[in-house]
C-alpha atoms as a PDB file:
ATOM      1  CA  UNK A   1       0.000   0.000   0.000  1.00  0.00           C
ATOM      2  CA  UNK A   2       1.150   3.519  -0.904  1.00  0.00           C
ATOM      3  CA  UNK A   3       0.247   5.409   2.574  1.00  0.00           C
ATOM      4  CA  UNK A   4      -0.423   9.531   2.168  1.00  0.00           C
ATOM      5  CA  UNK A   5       0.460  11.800   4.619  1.00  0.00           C
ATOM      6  CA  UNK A   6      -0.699  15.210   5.495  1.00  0.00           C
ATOM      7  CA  UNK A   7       1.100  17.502   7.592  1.00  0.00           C
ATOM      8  CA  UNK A   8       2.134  21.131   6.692  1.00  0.00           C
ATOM      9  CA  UNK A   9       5.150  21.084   4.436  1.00  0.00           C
ATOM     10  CA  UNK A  10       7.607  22.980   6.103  1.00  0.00           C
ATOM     11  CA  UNK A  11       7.599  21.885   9.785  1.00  0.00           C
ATOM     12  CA  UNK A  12       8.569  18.869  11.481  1.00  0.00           C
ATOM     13  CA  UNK A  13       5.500  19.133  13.924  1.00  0.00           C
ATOM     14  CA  UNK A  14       3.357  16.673  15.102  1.00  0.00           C
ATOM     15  CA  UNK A  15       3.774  14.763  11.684  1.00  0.00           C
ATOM     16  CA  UNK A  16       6.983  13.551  12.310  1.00  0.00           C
ATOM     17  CA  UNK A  17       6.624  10.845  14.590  1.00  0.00           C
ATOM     18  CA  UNK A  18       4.409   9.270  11.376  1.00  0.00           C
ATOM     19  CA  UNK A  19       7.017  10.445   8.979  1.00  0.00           C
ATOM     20  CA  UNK A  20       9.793   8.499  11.500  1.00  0.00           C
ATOM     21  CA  UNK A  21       7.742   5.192  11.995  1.00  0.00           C
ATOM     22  CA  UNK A  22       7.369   5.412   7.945  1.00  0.00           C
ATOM     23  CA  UNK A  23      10.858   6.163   7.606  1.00  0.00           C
ATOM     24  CA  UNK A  24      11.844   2.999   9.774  1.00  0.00           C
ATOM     25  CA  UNK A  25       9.468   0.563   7.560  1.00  0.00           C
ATOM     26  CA  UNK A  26      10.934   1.492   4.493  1.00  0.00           C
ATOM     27  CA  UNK A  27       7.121   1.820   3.862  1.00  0.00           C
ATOM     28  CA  UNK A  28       5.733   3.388   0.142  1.00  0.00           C
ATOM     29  CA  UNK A  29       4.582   7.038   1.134  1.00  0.00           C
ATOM     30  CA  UNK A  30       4.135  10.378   0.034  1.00  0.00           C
ATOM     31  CA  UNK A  31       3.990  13.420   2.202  1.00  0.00           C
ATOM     32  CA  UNK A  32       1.098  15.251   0.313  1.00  0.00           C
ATOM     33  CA  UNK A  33       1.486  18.746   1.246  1.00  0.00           C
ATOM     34  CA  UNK A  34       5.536  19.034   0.236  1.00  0.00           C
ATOM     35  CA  UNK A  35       4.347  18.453  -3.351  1.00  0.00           C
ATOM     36  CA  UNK A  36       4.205  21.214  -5.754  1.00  0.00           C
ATOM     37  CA  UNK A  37       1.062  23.323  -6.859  1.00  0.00           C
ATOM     38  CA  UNK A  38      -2.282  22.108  -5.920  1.00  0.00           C
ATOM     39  CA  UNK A  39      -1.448  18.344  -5.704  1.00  0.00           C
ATOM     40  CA  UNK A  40       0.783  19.780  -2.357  1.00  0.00           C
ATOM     41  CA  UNK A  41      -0.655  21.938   0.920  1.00  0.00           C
ATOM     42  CA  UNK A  42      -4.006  22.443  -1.496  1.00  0.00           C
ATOM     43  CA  UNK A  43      -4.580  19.382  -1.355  1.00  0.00           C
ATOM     44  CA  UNK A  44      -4.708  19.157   1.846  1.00  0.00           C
ATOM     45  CA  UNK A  45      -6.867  21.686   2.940  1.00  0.00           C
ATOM     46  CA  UNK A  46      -9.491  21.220   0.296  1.00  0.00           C
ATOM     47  CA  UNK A  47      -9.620  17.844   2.404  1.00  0.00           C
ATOM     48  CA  UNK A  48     -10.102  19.756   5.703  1.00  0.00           C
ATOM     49  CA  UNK A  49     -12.611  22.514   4.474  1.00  0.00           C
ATOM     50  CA  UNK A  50     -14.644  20.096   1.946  1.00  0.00           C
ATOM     51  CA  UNK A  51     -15.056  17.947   5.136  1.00  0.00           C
ATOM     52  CA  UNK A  52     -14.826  15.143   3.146  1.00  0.00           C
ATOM     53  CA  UNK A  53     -17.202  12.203   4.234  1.00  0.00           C
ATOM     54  CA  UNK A  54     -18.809  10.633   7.385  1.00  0.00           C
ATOM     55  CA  UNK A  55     -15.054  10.986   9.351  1.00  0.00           C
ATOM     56  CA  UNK A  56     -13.786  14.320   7.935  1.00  0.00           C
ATOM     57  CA  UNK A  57     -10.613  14.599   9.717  1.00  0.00           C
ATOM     58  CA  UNK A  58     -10.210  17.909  12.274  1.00  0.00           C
ATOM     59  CA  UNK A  59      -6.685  18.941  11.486  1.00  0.00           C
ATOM     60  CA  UNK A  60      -3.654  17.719  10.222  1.00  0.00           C
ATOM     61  CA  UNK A  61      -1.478  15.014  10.784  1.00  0.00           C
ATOM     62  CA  UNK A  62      -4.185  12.565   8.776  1.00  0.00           C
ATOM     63  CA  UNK A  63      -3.250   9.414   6.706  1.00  0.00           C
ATOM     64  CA  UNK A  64      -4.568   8.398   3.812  1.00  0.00           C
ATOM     65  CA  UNK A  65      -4.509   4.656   3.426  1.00  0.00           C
ATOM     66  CA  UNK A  66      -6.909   3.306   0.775  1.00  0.00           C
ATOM     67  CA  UNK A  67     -10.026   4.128   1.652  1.00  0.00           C
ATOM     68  CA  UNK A  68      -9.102   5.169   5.045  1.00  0.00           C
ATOM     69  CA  UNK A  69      -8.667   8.955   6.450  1.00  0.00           C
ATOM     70  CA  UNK A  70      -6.939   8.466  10.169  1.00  0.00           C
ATOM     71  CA  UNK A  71      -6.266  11.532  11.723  1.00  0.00           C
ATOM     72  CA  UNK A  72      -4.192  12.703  15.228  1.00  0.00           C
ATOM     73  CA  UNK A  73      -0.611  11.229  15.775  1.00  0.00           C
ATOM     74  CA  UNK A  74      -1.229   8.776  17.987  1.00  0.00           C
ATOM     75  CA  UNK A  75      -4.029   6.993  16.398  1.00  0.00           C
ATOM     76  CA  UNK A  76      -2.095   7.034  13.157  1.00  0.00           C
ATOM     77  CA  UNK A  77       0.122   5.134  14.912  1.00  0.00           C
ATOM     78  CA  UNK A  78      -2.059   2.967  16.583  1.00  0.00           C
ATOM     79  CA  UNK A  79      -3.053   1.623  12.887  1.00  0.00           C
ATOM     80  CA  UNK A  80       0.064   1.599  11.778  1.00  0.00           C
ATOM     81  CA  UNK A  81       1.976  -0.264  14.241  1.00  0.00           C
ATOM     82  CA  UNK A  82       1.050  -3.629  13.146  1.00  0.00           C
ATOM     83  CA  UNK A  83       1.052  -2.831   9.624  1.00  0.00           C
ATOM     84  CA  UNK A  84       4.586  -1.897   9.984  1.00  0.00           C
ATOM     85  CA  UNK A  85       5.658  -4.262  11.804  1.00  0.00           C
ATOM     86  CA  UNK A  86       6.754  -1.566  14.790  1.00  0.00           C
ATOM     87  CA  UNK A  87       3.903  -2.874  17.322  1.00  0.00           C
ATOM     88  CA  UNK A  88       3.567  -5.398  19.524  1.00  0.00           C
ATOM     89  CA  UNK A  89       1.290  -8.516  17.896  1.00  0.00           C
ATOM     90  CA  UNK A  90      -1.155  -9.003  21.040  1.00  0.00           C
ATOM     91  CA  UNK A  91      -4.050  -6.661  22.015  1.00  0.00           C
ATOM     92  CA  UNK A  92      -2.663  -5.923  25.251  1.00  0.00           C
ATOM     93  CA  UNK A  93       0.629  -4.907  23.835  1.00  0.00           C
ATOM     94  CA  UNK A  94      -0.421  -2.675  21.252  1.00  0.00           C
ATOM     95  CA  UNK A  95      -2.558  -1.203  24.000  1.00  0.00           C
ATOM     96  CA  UNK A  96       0.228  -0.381  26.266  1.00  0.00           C
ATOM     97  CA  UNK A  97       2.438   0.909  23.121  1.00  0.00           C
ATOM     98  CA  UNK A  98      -0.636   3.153  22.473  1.00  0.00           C
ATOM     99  CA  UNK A  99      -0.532   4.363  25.881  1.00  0.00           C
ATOM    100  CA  UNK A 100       3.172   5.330  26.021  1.00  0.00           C
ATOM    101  CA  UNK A 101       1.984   7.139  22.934  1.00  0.00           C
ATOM    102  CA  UNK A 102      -0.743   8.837  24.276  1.00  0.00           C
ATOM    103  CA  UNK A 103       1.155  10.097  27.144  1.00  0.00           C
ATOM    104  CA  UNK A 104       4.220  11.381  24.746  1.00  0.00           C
ATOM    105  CA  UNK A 105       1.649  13.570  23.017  1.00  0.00           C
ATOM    106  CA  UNK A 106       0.620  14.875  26.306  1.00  0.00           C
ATOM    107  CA  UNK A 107       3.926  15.827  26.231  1.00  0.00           C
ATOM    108  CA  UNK A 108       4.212  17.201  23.231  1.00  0.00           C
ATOM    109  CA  UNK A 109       1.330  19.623  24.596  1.00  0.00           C
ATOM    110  CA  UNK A 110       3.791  20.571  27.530  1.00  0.00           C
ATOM    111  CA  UNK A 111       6.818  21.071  25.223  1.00  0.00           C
ATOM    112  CA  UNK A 112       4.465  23.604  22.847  1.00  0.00           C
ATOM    113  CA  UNK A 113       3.163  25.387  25.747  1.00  0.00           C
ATOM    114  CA  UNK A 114       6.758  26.577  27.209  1.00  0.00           C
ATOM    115  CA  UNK A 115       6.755  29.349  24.356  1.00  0.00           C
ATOM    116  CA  UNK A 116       2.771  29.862  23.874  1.00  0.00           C
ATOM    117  CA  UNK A 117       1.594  29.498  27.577  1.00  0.00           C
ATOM    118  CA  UNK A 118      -1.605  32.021  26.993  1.00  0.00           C
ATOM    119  CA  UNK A 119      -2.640  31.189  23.876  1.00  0.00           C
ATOM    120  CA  UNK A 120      -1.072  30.304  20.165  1.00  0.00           C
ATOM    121  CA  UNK A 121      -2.655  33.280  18.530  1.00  0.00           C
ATOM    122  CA  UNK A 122      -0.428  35.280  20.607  1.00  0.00           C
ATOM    123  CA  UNK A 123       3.403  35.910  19.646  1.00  0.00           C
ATOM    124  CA  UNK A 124       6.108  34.863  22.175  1.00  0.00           C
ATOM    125  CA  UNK A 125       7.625  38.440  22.514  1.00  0.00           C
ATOM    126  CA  UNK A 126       3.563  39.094  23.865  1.00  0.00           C
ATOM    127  CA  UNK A 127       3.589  36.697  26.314  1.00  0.00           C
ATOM    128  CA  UNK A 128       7.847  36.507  27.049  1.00  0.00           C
ATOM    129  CA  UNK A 129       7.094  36.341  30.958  1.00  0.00           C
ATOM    130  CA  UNK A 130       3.969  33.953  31.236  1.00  0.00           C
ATOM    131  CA  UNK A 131       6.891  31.866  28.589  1.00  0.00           C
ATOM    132  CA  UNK A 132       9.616  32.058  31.116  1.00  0.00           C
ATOM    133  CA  UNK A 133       7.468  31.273  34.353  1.00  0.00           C
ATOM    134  CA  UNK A 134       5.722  28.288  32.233  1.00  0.00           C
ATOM    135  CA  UNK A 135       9.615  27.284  31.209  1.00  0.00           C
ATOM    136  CA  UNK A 136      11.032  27.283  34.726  1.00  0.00           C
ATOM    137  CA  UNK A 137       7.685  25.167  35.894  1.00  0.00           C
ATOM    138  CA  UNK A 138       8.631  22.609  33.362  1.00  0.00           C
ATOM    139  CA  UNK A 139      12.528  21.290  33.879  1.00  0.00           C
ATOM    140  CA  UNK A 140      11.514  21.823  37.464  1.00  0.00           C
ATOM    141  CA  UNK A 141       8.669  19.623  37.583  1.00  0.00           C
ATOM    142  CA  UNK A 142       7.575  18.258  34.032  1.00  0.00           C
ATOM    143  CA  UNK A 143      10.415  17.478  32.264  1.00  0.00           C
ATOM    144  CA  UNK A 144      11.434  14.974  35.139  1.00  0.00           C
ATOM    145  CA  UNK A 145       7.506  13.370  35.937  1.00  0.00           C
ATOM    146  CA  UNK A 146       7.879  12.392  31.623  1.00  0.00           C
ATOM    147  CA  UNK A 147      11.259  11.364  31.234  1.00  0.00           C
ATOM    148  CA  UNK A 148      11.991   9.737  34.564  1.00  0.00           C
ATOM    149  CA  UNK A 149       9.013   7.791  34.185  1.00  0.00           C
ATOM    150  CA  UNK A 150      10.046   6.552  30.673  1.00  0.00           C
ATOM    151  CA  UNK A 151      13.356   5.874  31.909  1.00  0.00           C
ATOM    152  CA  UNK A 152      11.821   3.570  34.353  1.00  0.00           C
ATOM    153  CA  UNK A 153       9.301   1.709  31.668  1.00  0.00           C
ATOM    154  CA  UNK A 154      13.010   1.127  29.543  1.00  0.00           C
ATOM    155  CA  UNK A 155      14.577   0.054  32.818  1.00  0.00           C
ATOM    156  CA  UNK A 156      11.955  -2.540  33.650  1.00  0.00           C
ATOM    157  CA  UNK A 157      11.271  -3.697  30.247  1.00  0.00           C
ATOM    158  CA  UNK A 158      15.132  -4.918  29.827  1.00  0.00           C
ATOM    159  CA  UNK A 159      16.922  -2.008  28.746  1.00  0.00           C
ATOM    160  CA  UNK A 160      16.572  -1.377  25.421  1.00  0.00           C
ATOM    161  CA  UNK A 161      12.919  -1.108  23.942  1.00  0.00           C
ATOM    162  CA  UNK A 162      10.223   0.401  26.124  1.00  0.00           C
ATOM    163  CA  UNK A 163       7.968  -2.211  24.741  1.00  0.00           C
ATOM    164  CA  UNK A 164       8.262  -5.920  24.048  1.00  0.00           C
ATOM    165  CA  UNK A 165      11.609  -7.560  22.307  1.00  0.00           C
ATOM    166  CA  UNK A 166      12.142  -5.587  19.313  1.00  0.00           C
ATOM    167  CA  UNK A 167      11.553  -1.757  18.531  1.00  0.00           C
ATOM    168  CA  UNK A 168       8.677   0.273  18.453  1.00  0.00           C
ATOM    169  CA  UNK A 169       6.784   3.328  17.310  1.00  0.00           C
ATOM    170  CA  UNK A 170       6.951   4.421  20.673  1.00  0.00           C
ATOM    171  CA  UNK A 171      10.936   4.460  20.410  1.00  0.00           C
ATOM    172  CA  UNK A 172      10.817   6.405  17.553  1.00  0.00           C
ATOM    173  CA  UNK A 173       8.424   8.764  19.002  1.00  0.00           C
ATOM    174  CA  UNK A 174      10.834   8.974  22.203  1.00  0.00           C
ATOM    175  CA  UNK A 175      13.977   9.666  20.114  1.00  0.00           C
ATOM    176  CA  UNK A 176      11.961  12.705  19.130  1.00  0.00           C
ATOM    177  CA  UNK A 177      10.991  13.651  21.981  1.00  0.00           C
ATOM    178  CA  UNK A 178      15.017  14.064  22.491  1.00  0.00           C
ATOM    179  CA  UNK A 179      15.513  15.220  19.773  1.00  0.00           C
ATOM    180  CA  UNK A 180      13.296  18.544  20.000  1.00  0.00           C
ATOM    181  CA  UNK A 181      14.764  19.458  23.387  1.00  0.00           C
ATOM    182  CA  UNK A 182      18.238  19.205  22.425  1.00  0.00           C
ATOM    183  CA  UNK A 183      17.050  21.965  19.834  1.00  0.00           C
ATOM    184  CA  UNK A 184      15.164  24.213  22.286  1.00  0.00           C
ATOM    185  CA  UNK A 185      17.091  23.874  25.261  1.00  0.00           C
ATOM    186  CA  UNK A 186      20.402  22.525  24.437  1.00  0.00           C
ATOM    187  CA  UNK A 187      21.553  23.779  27.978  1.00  0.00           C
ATOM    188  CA  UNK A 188      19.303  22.625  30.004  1.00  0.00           C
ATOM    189  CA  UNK A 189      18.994  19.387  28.013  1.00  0.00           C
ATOM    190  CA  UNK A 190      22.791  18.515  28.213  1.00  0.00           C
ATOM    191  CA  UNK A 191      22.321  19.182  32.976  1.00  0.00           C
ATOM    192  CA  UNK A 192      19.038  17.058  32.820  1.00  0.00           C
ATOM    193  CA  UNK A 193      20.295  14.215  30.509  1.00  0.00           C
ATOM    194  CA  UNK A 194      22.365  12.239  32.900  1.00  0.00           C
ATOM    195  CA  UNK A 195      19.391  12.035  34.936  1.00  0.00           C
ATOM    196  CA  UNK A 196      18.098   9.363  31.980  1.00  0.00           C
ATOM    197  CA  UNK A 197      20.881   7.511  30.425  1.00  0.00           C
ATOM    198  CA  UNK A 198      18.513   4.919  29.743  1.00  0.00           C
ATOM    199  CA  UNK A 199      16.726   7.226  27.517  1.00  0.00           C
ATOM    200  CA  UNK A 200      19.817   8.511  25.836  1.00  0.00           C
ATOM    201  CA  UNK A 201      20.874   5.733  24.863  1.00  0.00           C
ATOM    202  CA  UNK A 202      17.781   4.295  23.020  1.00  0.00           C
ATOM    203  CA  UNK A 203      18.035   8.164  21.377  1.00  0.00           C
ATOM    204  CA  UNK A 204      21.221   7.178  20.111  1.00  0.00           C
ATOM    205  CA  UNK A 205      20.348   3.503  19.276  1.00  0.00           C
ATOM    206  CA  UNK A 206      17.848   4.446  17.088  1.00  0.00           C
ATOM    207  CA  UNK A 207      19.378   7.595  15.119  1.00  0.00           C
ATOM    208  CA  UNK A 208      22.028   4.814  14.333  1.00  0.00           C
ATOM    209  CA  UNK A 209      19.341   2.584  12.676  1.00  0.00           C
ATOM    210  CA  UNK A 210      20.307   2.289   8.901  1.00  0.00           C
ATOM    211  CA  UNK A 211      17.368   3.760   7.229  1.00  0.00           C
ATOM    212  CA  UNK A 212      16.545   6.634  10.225  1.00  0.00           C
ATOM    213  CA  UNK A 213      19.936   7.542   9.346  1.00  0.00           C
ATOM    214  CA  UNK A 214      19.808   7.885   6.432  1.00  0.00           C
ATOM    215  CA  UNK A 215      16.456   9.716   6.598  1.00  0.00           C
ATOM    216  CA  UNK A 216      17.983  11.968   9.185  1.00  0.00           C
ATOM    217  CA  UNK A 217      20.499  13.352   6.417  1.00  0.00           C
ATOM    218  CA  UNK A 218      17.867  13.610   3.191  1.00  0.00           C
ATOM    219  CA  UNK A 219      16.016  16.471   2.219  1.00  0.00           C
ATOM    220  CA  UNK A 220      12.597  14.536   3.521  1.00  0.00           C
ATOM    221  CA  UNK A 221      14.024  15.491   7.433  1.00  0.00           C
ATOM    222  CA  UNK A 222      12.532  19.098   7.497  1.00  0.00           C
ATOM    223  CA  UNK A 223      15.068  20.784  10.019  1.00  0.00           C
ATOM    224  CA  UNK A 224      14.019  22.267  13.652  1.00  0.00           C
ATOM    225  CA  UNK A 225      12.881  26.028  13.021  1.00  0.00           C
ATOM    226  CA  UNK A 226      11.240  28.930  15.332  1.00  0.00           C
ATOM    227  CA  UNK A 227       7.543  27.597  14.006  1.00  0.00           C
ATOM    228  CA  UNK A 228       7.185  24.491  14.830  1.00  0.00           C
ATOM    229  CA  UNK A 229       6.469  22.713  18.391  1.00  0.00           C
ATOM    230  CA  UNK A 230      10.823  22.797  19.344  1.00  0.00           C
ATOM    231  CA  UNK A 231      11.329  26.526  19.564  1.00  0.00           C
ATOM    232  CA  UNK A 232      14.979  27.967  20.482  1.00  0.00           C
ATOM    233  CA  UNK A 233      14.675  31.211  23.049  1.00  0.00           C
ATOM    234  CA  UNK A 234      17.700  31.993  24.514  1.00  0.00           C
ATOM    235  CA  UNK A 235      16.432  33.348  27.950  1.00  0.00           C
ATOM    236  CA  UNK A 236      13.862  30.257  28.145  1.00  0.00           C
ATOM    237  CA  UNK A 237      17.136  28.247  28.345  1.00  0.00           C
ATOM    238  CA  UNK A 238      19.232  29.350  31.380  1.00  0.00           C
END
């Protein structure tokens, strides 16, 4: 199957844990919106403002496979875990993978909301000192609830996958996770990461994976940039 994804074409966002698991599968895709001229970001929001059918999807991330329109990241990945092969084969593993998920994109929420704590149709120079309040809140109290507590799922599941024998969606997803803080607080990142060297290492496992690697060094890796969920302040990072 040739999957289709949507995602806005020049940020890594939320549609690049989908674009990673992809990546990893070696799986047939095309990321819609990155096309040129109307077959690219028109495309895709015909698809959002036609409402298309009885499951029009609410915003993008959404996958297109066959007849199928999934939409939000981690039900994307919920489908395409076992089609992939990067999902555990019983129900109740899939389930826990899914929940990992779910709580990563909780996360992701957390990450987003150190440089747009009021509201997103604000700029970050209007709301600079809700930003650095929200900031200090989160290595202080956030950052370690998340990543300690994946650290100890790794931990107890063996050491190197957070769930089952073999590698995940939810790894991928984590090596993200990793990934965008290193961008937007390299400082702070660097203290906090020998806290989890669990977690750092299954980052560096997997960016060592032949085909992420090579993914990681194409033109189909958008880079990190001030408009996406990873934002670099310098005062947010002290």
């Amino acid at each position: 199957m040739r999957y289709e994804l949507y995602y806005h074409p020049t940020v890594q966002g939320r549609g690049e844990f989908v674009r990673l698991a992809l990546e990893e599968a070696g799986a047939d895709y095309v990321d819609v919106a990155r096309r040129k001229g109307k077959a690219g970001a028109p495309a895709m929001m015909k698809i959002i403002a036609d409402g298309r059918g009885a499951r029009p999807p609410f915003a993008p991330p959404f996958l297109k496979a066959g007849k199928l329109i999934i939409a939000q990241t981690a039900n994307i990945l919920f489908y395409l875990g076992p089609h992939l092969h990067l999902s555990p084969r019983d129900e109740a593993g899939r389930l826990w993978a899914h929940q990992l998920q779910l709580t990563i994109t909780d996360l992701v929420v957390e990450v987003h909301d150190t440089h747009h704590p009021i509201t997103s149709w604000l700029y970050y120079e209007e709301q600079r000192p809700a930003a650095k309040r929200r900031t200090k809140d989160f290595w202080r109290y956030r950052v370690p609830k998340y990543l300690g507590y994946f650290e100890r799922v790794l931990q107890k599941n063996g050491g190197k996958y957070l769930v089952g024998g073999r590698l995940s969606y939810v790894d991928l997803s984590l090596f993200q996770i990793v990934e965008g803080l290193r961008y937007a607080f390299p400082k702070r990142m660097k203290r906090f990461e020998k806290k989890i060297p669990g977690v750092v290492a299954l980052h560096d496992r997997v960016a060592q994976r032949p085909r992420i690697k090579a993914y990681l060094t194409s033109e189909r890796r958008i880079d990190f940039s001030q408009w996406g969920i990873y934002r670099y302040f310098k005062e947010l990072d002290a």
